[in-house]
C-alpha atoms as a PDB file:
ATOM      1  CA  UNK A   1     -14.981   0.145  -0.208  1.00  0.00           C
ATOM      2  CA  UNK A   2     -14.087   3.244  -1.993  1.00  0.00           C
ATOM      3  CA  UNK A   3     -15.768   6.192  -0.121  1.00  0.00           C
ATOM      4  CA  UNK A   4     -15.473   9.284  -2.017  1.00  0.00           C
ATOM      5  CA  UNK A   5     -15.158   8.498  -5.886  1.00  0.00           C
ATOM      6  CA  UNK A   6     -15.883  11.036  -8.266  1.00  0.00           C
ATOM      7  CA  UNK A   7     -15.301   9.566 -11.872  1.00  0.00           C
ATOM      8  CA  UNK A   8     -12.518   7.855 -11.764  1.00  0.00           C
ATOM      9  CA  UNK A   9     -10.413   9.937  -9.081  1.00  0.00           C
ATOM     10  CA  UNK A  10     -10.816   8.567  -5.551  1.00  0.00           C
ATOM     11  CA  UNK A  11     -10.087  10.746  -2.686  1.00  0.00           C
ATOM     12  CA  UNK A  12      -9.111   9.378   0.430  1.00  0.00           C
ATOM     13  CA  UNK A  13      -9.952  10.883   3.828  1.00  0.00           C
ATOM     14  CA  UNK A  14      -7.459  10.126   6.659  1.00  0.00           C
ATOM     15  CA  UNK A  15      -9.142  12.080   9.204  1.00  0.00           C
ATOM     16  CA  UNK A  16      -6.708  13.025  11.944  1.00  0.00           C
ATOM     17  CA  UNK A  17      -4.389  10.066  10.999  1.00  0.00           C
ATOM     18  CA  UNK A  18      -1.352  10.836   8.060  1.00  0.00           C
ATOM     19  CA  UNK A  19      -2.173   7.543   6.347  1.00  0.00           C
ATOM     20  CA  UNK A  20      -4.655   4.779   6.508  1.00  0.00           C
ATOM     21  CA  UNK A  21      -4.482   0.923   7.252  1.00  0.00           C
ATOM     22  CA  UNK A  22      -7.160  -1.456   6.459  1.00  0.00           C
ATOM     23  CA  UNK A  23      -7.808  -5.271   7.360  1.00  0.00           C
ATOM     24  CA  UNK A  24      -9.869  -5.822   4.047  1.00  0.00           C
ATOM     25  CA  UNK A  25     -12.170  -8.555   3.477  1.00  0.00           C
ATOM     26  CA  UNK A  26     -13.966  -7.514   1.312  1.00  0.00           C
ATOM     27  CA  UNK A  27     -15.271  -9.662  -1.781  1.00  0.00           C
ATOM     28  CA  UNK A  28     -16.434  -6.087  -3.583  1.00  0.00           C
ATOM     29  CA  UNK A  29     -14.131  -5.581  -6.644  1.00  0.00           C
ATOM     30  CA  UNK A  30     -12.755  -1.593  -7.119  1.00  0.00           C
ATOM     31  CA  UNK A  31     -13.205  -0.212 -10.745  1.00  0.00           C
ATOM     32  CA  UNK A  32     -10.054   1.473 -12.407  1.00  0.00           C
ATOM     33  CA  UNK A  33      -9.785   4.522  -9.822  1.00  0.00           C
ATOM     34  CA  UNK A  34      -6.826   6.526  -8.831  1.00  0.00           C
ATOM     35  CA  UNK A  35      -5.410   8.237  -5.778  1.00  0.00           C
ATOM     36  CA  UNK A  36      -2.860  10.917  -5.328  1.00  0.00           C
ATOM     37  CA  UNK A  37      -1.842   8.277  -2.151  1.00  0.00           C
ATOM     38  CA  UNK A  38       0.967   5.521  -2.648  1.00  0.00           C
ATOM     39  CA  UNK A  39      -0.597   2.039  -1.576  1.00  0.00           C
ATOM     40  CA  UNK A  40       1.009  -1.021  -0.570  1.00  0.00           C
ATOM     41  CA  UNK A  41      -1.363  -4.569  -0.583  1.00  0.00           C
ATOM     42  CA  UNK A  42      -0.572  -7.269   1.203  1.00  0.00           C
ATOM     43  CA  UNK A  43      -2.854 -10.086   0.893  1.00  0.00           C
ATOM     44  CA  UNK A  44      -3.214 -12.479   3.476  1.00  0.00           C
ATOM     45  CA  UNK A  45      -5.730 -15.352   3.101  1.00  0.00           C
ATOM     46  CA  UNK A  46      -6.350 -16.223  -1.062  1.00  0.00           C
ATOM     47  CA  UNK A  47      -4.898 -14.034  -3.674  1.00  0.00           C
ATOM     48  CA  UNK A  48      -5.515 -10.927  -5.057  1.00  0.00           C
ATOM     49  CA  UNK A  49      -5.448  -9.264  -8.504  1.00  0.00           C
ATOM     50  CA  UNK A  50      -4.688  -5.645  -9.467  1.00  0.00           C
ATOM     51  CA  UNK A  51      -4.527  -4.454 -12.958  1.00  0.00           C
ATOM     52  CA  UNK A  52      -1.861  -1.585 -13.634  1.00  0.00           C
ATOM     53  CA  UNK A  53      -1.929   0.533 -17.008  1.00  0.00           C
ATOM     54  CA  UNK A  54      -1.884  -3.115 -18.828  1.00  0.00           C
ATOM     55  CA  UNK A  55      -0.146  -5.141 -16.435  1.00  0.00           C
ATOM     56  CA  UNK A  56      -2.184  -7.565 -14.265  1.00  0.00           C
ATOM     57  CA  UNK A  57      -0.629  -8.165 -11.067  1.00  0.00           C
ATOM     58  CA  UNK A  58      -1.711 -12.079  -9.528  1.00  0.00           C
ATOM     59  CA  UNK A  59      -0.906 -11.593  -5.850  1.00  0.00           C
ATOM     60  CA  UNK A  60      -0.105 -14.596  -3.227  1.00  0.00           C
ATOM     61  CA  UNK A  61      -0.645 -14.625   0.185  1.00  0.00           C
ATOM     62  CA  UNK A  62       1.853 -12.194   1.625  1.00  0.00           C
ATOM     63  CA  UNK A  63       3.223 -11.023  -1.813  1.00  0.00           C
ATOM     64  CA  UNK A  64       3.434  -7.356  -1.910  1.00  0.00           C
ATOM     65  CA  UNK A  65       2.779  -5.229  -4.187  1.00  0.00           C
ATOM     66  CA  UNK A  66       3.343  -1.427  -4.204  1.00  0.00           C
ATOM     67  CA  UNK A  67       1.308   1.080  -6.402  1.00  0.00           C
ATOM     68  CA  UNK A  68       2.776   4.575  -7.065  1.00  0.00           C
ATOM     69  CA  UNK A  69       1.035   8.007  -6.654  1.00  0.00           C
ATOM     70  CA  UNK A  70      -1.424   8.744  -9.578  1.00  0.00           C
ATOM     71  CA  UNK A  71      -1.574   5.285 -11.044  1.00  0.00           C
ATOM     72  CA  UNK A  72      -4.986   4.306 -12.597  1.00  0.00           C
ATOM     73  CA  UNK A  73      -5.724   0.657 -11.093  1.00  0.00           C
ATOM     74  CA  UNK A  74      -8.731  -1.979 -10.552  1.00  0.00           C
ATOM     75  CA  UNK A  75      -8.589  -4.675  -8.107  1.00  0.00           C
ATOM     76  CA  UNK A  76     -10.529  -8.028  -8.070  1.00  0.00           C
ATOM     77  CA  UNK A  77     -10.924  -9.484  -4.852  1.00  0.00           C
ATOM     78  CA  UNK A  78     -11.453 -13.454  -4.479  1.00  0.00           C
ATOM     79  CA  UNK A  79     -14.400 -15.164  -2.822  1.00  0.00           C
ATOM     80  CA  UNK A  80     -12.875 -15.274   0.450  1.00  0.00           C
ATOM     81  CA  UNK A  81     -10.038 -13.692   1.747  1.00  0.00           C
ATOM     82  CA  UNK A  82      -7.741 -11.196   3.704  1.00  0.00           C
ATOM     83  CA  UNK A  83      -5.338  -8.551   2.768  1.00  0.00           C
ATOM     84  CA  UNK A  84      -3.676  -5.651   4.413  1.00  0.00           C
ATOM     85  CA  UNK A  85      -4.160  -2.345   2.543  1.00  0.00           C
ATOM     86  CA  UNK A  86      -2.066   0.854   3.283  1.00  0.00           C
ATOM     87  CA  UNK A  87      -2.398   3.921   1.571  1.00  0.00           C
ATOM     88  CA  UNK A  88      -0.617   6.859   2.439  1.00  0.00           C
ATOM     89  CA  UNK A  89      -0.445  10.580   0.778  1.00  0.00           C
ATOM     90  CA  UNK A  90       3.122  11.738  -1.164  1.00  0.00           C
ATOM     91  CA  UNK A  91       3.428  14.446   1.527  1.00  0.00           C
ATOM     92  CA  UNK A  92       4.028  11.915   4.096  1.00  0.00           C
ATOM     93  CA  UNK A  93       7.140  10.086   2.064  1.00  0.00           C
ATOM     94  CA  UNK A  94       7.998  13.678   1.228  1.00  0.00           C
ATOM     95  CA  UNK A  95       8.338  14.250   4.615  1.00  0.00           C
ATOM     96  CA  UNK A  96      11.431  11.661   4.819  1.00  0.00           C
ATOM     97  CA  UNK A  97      14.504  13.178   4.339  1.00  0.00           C
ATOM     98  CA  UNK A  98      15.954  12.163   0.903  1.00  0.00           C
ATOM     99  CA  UNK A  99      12.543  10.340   0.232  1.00  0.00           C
ATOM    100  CA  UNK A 100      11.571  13.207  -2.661  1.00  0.00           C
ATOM    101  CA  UNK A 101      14.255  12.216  -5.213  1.00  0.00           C
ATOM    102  CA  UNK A 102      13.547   8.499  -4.883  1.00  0.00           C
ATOM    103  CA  UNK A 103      10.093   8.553  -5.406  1.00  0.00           C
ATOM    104  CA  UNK A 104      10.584  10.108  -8.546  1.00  0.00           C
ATOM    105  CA  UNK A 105      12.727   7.045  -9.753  1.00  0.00           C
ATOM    106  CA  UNK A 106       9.483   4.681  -9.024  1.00  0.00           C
ATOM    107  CA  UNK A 107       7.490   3.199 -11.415  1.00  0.00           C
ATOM    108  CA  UNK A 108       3.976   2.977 -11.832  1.00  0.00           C
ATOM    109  CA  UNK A 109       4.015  -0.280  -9.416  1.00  0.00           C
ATOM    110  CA  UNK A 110       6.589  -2.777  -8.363  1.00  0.00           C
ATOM    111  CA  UNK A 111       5.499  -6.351  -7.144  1.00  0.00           C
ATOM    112  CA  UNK A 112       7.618  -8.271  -4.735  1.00  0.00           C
ATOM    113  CA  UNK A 113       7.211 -11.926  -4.324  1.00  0.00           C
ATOM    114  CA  UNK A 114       9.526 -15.007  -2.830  1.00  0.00           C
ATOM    115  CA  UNK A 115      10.762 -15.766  -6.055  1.00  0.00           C
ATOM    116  CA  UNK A 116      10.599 -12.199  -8.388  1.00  0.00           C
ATOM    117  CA  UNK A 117      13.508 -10.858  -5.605  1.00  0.00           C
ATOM    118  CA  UNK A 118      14.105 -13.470  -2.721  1.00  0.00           C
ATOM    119  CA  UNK A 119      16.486 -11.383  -0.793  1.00  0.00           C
ATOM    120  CA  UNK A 120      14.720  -8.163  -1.200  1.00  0.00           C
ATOM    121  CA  UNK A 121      11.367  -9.381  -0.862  1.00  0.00           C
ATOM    122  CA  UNK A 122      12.348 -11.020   2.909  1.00  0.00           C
ATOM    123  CA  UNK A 123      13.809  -7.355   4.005  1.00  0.00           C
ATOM    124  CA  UNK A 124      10.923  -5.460   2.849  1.00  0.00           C
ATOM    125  CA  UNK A 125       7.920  -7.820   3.562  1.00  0.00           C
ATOM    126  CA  UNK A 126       9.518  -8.712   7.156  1.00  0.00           C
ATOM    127  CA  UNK A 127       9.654  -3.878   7.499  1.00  0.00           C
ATOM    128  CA  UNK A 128       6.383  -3.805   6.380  1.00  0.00           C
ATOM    129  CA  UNK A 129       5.067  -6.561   8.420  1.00  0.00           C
ATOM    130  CA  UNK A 130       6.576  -4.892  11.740  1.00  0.00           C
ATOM    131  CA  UNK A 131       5.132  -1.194  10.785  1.00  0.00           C
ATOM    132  CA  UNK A 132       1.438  -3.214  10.744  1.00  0.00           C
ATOM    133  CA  UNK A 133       2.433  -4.937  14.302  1.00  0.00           C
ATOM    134  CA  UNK A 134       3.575  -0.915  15.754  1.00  0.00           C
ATOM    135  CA  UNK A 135       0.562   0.845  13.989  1.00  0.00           C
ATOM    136  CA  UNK A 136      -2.079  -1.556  15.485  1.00  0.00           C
ATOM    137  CA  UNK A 137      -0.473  -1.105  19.058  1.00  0.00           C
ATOM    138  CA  UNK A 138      -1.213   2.516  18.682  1.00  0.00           C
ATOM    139  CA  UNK A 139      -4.825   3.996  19.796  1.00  0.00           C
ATOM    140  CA  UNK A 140      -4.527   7.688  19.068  1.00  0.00           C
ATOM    141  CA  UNK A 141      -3.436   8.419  15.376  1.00  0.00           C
ATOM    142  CA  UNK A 142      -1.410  10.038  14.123  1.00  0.00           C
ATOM    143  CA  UNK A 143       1.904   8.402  15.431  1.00  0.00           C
ATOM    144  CA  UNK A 144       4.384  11.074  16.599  1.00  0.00           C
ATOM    145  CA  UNK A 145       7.493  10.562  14.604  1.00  0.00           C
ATOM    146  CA  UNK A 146       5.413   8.476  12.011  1.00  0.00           C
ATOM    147  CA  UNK A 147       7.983   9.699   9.360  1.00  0.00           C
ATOM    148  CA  UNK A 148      11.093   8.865  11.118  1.00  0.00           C
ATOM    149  CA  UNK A 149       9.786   5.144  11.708  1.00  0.00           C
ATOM    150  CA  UNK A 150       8.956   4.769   7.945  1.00  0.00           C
ATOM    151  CA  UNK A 151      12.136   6.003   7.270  1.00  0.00           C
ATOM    152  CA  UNK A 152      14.008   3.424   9.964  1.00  0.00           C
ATOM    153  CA  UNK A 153      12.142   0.571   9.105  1.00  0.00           C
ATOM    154  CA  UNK A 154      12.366   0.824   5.210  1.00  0.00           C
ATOM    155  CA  UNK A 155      15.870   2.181   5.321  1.00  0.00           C
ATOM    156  CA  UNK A 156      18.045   1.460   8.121  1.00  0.00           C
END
């Protein structure tokens, strides 16, 4: 559900936490919108569809797709289903050391699949699969050194 949309810009409130992860089930569609976050799906159970400027993104159960700062974007959601959602604000990347420059070089989204990069798409989905397992063993938000684990476990 998109909480605070005012035409199409959505703004996304993080409270006391430097990002936000969500265990969406939801079968409401989101209308072109866009966020000054980066956001990373992940579905889990059924597919998922995003459109992107004029690409239309058909997502797989654990495909991921990333979607860059600033990027208008609608998203259908299936019948049934689960997907991770993680959104997180530029400051937080910025925060990386070396992070700036390369998020300058991203495009507007990149989708990563078993077969669009095989190699690439095991390294990143298996990182992003152990931040979810170390953010939901954490009660109090935000993490201390949040930054630094992004950075190891996209990086190193």
């Amino acid at each position: 559900m998109i909480e605070d949309l005012k035409g199409m810009k959505e703004t996304i409130a993080y409270g006391s936490s430097q990002f936000r992860l969500m265990k969406n089930q939801e079968t409401e569609d989101y209308p072109p919108h866009w966020h000054t976050s980066i956001e990373i799906i992940m579905p889990l159970e059924n597919g998922y569809q995003a459109v992107i400027g004029n690409e239309c993104y058909t997502l797989n159960p654990l495909d991921l797709l990333f979607i860059n700062s600033g990027e208008i974007h609608s998203l259908q959601a299936p019948a049934t289903g689960k997907r991770l959602i993680f959104q997180a604000p530029l400051s937080l990347f910025y925060s990386i050391p070396g992070m700036g420059s390369a998020l300058l070089l991203l495009p507007e989204a990149v989708c990563l699949t078993p077969a669009s990069c095989p190699e690439l798409f095991q390294e990143v989905s298996a990182k992003f699969k152990e931040i979810i397992r170390e953010a939901e063993k954490v009660i109090i938000w935000p993490i201390p050194g949040y930054p630094l684990l992004l950075f190891r476990l996209f990086f190193c």
